[in-house]
C-alpha atoms as a PDB file:
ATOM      1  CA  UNK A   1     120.440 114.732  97.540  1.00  0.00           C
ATOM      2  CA  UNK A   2     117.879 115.725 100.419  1.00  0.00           C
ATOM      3  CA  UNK A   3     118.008 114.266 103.690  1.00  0.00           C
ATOM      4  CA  UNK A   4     114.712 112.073 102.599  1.00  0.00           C
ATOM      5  CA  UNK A   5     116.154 110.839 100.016  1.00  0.00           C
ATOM      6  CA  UNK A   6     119.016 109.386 101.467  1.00  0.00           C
ATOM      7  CA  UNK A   7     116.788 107.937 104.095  1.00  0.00           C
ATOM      8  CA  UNK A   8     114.829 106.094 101.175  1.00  0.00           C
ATOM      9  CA  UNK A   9     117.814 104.864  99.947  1.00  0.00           C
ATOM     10  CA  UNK A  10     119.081 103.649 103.381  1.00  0.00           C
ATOM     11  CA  UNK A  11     115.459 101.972 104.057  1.00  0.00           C
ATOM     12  CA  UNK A  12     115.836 100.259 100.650  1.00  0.00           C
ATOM     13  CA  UNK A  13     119.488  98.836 100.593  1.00  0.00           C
ATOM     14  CA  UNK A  14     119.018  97.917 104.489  1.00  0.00           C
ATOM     15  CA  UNK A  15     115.472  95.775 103.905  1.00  0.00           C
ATOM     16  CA  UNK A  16     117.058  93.916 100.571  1.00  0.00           C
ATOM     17  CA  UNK A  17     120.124  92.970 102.422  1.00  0.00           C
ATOM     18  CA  UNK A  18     118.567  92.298 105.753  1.00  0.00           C
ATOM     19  CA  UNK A  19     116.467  90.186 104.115  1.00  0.00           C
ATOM     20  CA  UNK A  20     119.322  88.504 101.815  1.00  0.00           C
ATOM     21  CA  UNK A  21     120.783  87.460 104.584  1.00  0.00           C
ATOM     22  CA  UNK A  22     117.879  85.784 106.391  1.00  0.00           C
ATOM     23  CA  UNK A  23     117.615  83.606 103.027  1.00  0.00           C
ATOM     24  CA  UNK A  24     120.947  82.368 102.918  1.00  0.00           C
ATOM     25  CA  UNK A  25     120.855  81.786 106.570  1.00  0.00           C
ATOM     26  CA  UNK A  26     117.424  79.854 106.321  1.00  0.00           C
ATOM     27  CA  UNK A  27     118.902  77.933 103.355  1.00  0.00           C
ATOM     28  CA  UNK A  28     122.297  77.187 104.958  1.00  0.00           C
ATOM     29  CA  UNK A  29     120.025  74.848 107.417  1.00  0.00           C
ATOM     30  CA  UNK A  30     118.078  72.821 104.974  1.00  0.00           C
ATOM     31  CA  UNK A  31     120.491  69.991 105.549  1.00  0.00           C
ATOM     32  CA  UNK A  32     118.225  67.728 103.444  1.00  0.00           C
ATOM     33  CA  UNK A  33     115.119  68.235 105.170  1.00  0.00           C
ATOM     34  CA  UNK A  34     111.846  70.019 104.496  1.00  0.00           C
ATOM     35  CA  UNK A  35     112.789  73.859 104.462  1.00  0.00           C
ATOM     36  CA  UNK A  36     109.663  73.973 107.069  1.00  0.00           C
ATOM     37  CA  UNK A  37     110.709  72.133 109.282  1.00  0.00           C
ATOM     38  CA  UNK A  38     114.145  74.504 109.341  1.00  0.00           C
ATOM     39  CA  UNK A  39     114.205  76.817 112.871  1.00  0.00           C
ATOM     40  CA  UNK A  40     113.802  80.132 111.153  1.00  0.00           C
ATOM     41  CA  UNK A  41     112.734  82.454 114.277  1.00  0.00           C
ATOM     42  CA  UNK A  42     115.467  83.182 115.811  1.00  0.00           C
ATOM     43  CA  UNK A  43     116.668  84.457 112.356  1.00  0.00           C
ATOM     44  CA  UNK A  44     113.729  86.476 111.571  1.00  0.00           C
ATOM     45  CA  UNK A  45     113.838  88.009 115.196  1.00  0.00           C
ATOM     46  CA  UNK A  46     117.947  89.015 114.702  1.00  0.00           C
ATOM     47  CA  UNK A  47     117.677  89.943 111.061  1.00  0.00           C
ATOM     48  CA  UNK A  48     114.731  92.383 111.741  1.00  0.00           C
ATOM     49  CA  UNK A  49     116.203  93.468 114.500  1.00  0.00           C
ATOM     50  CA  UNK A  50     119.582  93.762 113.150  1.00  0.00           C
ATOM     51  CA  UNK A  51     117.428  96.003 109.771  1.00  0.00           C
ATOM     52  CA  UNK A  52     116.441  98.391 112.962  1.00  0.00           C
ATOM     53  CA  UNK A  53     119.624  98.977 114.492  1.00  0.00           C
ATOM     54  CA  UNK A  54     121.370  99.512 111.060  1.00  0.00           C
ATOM     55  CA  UNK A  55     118.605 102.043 109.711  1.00  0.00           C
ATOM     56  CA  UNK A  56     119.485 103.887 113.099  1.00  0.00           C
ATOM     57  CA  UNK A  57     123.384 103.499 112.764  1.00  0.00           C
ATOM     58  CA  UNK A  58     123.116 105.016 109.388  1.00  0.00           C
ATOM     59  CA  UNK A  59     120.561 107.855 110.251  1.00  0.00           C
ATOM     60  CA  UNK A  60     123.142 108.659 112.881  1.00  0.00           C
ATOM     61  CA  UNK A  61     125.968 108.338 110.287  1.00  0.00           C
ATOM     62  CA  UNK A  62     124.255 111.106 107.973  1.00  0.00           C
ATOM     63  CA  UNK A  63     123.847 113.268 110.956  1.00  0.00           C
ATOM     64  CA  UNK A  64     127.706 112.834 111.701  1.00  0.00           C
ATOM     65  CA  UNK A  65     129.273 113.167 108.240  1.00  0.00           C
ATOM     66  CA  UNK A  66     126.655 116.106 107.111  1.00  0.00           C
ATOM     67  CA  UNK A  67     125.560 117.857 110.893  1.00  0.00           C
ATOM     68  CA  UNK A  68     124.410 121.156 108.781  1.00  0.00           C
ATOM     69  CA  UNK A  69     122.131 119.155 106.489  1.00  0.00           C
ATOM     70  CA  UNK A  70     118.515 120.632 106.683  1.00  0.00           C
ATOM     71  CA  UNK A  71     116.743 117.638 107.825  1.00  0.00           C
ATOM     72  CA  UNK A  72     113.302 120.459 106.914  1.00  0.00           C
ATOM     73  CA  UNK A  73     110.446 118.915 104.628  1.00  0.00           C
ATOM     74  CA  UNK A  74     109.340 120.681 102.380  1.00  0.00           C
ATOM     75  CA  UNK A  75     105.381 120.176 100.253  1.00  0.00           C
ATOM     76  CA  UNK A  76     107.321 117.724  97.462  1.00  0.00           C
ATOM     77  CA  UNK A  77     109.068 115.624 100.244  1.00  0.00           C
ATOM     78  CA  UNK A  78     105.239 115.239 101.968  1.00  0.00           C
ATOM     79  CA  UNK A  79     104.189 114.515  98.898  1.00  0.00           C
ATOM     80  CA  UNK A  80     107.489 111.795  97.497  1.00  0.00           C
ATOM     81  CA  UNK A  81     106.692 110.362 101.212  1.00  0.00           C
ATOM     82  CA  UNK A  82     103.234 110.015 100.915  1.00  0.00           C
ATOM     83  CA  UNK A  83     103.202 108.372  97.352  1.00  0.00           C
ATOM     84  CA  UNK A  84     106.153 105.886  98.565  1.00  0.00           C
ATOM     85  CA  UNK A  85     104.119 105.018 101.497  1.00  0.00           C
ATOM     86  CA  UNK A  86     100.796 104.090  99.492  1.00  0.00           C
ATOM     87  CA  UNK A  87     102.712 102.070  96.718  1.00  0.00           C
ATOM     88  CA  UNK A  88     104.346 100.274  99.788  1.00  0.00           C
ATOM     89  CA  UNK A  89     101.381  99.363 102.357  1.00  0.00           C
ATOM     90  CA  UNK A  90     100.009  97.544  99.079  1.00  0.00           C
ATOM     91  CA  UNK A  91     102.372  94.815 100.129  1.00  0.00           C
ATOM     92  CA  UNK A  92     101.392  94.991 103.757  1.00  0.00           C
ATOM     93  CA  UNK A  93      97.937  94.213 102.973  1.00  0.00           C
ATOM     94  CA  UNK A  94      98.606  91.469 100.574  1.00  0.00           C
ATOM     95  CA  UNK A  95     101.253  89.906 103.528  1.00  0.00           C
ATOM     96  CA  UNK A  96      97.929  90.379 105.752  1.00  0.00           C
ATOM     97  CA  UNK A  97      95.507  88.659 103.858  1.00  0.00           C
ATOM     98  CA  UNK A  98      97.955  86.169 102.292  1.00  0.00           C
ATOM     99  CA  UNK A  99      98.653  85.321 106.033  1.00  0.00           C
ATOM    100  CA  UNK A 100      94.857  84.974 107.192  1.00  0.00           C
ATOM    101  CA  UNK A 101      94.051  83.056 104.130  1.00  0.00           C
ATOM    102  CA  UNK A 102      96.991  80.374 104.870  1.00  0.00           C
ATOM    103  CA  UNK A 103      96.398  80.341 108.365  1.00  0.00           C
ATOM    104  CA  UNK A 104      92.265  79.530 107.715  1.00  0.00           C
ATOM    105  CA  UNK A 105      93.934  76.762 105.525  1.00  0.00           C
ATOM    106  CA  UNK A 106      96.323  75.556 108.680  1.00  0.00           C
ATOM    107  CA  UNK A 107      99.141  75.771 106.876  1.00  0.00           C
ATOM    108  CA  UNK A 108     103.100  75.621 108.860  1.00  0.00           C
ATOM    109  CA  UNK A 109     103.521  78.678 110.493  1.00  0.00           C
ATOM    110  CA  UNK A 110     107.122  78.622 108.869  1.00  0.00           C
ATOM    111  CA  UNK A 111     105.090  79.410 105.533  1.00  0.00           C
ATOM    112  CA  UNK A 112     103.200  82.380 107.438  1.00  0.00           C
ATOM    113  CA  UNK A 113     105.457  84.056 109.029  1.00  0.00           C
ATOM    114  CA  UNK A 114     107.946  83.956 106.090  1.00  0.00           C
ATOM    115  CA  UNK A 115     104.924  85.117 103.368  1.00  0.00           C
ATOM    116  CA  UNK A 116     104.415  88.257 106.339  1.00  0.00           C
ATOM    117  CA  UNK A 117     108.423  88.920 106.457  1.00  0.00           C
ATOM    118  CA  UNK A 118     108.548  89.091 102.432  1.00  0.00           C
ATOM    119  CA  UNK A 119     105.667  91.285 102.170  1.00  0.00           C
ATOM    120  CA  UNK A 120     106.886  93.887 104.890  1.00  0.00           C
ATOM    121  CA  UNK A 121     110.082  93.294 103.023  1.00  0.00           C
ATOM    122  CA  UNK A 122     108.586  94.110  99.402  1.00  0.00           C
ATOM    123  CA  UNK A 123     106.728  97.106 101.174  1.00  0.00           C
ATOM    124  CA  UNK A 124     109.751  98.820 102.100  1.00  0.00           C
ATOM    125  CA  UNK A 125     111.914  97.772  99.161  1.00  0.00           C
ATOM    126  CA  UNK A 126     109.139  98.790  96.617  1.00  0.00           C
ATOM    127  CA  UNK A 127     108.130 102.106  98.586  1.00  0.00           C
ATOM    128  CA  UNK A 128     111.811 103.610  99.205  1.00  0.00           C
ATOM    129  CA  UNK A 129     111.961 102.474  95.376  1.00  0.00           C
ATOM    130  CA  UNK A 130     109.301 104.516  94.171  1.00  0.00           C
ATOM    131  CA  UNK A 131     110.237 107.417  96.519  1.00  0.00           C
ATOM    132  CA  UNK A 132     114.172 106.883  95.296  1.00  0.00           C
ATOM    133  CA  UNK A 133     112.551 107.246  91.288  1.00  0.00           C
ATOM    134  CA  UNK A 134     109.872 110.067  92.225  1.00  0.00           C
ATOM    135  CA  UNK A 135     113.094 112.204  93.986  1.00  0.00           C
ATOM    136  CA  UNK A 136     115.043 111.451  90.523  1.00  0.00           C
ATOM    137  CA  UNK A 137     112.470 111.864  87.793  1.00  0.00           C
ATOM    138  CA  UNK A 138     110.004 114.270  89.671  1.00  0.00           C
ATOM    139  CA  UNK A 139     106.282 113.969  91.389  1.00  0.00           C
ATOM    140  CA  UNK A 140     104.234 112.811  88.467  1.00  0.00           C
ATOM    141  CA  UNK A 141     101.154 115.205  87.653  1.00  0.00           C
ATOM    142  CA  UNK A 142      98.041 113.520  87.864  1.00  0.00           C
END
């Protein structure tokens, strides 16, 4: 397994779990009430923070348990990177315009901010996906 791949995999179990855990958390303080009017920032903040630090701790990790790993790219990692990246930023765009379009509407910036969150969420999750497949089936030919 290259050095890329295991980053994609990192990026992808890090995002779904980071992300896991800001739902339960939100959940946990329904009490009853209208899930928008649950506090959900301070969450966010430590939960996307928390998704940084950890994709750092484990990039260090690699580098400790493997120090001779070639961390070199080669063409098909530009290219496995590249494809990833487009198939992710998808997501970004339709967090982006999902978020202008709600906010035009004045809807509760709990249902913004959490729509933005999921989509930078799905763009990671789907893009280290597609890079995790591409490294194990090959760079399609188009």
């Amino acid at each position: 397994m290259t050095h890329e791949e295991k980053r994609a995999w990192t990026m992808l179990v890090v995002s779904a779990v980071g992300y896991a855990v800001y739902v339960a958390v939100v959940l946990s303080r329904v009490d009853g009430g209208p899930l928008a009017a649950t506090p959900y920032a301070g969450v966010l903040l430590w939960t996307v923070g928390g998704a940084i630090v950890a994709n750092i701790v484990a990039e260090i990790g690699m580098g400790v348990v493997n120090p001779r790993a070639s961390r070199a790219k080669d063409v098909r990692d530009r290219e496995i990177g590249r494809l990833g990246d487009h198939v992710g930023q998808a997501f970004v765009v339709v967090g982006a315009v999902s978020a202008m379009l709600m906010a035009l509407a004045e809807w509760d910036w709990f249902w913004i901010a959490n729509v933005v969150y999921l989509c930078f969420v799905l763009s990671a999750v789907v893009g280290s996906l597609a890079k995790v497949i591409v490294y194990r089936r090959g760079v399609p030919q188009w």
